[in-house]
Protein backbone atom coordinates (compact mmCIF):
# COMPACT_ATOMS: atom_id res chain seq x y z
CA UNK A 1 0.00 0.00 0.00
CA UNK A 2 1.65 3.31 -1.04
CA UNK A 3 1.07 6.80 0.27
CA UNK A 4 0.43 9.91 -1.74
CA UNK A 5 0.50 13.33 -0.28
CA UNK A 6 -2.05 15.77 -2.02
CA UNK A 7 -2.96 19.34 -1.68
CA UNK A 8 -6.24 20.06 -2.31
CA UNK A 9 -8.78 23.93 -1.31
CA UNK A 10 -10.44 23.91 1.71
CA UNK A 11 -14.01 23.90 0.25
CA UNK A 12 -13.02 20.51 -1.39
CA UNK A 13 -12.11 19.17 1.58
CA UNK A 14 -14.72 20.33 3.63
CA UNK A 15 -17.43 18.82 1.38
CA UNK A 16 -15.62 15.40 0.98
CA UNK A 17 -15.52 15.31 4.56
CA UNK A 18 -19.36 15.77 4.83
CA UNK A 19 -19.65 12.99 2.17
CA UNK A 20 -17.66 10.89 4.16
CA UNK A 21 -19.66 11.46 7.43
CA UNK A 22 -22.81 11.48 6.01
CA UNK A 23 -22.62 8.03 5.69
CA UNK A 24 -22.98 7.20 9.10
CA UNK A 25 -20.65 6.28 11.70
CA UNK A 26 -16.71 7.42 10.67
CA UNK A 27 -14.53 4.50 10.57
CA UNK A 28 -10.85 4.67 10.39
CA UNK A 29 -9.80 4.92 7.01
CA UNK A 30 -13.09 5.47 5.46
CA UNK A 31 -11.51 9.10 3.79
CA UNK A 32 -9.11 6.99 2.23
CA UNK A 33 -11.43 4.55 0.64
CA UNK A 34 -13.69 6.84 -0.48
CA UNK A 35 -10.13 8.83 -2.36
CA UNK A 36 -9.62 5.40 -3.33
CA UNK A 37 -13.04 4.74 -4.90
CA UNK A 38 -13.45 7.97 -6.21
CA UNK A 39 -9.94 7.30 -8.55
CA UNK A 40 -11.24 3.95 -9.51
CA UNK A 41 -13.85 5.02 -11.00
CA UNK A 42 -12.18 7.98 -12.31
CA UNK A 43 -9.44 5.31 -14.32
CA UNK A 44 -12.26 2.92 -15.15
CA UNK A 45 -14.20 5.84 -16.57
CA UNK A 46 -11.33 6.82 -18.95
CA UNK A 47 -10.89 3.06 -20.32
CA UNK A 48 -14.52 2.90 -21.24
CA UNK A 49 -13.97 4.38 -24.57
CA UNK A 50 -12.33 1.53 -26.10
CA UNK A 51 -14.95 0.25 -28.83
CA UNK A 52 -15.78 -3.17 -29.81
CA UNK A 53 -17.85 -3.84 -32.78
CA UNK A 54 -19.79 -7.13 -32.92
CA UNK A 55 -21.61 -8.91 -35.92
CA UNK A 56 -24.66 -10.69 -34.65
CA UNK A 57 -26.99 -13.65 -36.96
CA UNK A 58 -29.92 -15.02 -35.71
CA UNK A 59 -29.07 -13.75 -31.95
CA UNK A 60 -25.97 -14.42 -31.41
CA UNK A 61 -22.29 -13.36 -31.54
CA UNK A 62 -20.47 -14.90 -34.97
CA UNK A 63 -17.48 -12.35 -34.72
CA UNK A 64 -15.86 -9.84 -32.82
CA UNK A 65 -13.11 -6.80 -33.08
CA UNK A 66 -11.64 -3.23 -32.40
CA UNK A 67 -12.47 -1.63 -35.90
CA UNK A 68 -15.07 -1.94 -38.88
CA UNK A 69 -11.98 -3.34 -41.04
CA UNK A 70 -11.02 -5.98 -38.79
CA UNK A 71 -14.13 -7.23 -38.13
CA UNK A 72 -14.97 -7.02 -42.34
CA UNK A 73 -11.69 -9.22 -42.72
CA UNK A 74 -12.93 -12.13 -39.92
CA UNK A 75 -16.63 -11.98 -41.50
CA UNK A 76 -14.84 -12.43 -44.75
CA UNK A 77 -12.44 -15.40 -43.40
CA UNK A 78 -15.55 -17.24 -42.40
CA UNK A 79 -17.61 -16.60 -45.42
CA UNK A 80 -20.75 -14.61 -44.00
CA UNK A 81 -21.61 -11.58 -46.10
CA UNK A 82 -21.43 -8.54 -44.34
CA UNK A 83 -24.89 -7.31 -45.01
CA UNK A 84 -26.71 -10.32 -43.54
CA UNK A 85 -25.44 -9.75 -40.10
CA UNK A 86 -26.28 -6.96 -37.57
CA UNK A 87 -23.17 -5.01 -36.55
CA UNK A 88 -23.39 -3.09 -33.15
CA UNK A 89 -20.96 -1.04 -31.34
CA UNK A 90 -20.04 -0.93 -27.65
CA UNK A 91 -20.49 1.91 -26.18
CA UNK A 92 -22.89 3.26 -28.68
CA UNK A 93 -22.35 5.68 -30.41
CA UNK A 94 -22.81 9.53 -29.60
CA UNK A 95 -25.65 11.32 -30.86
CA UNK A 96 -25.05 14.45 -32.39
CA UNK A 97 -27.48 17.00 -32.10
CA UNK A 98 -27.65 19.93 -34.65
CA UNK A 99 -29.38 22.68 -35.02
CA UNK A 100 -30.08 25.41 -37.72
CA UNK A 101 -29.90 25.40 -41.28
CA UNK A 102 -28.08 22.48 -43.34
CA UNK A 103 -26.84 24.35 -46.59
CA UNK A 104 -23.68 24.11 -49.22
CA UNK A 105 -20.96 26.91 -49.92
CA UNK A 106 -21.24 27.55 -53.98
């Protein structure tokens, strides 16, 4: 277990420290699991945005990879036609929202 010595503003602190107590009876160490958690999640959040693509016929997973192009090549390798399958993405992705007028420059 290593130790890491952070400065942080009082208001920060003063609201973490509610958080923590809050929560009912303060246990020893229960400010350093909640730092703890809080970076956990933090790092987990951050590795979310890896996309996998997945080709799915008749309900179930036939192939799997990190880009369109590799998963093309392994539908192609065993001889399923792109266009019959379903092809999903994880996470989905973002919707974009626009607004306003959709012209062309001339």
């Amino acid at each position: 277990m290593g130790t890491i010595t952070i400065v942080i503003s009082d208001e920060l602190e003063r609201e973490i420290r509610k958080l923590v107590s809050g929560e009912g009876k303060i246990k020893k160490g229960a400010l350093s699991k909640f730092v703890e958690d809080a970076l956990w999640f933090y790092i987990k959040s951050l590795n979310v945005e890896e996309k996998v693509f997945r080709a799915i016929k008749d309900g179930r997973v036939i192939a799997e990879a990190k880009s369109l192009y590799d998963l093309a090549d392994k539908l192609r390798e065993i001889g399923v036609n792109p266009r019959s399958v379903r092809i999903i993405s994880s996470p989905p992705p973002s919707l974009r929202r626009r607004f306003g007028l959709r012209c062309r420059r001339i």
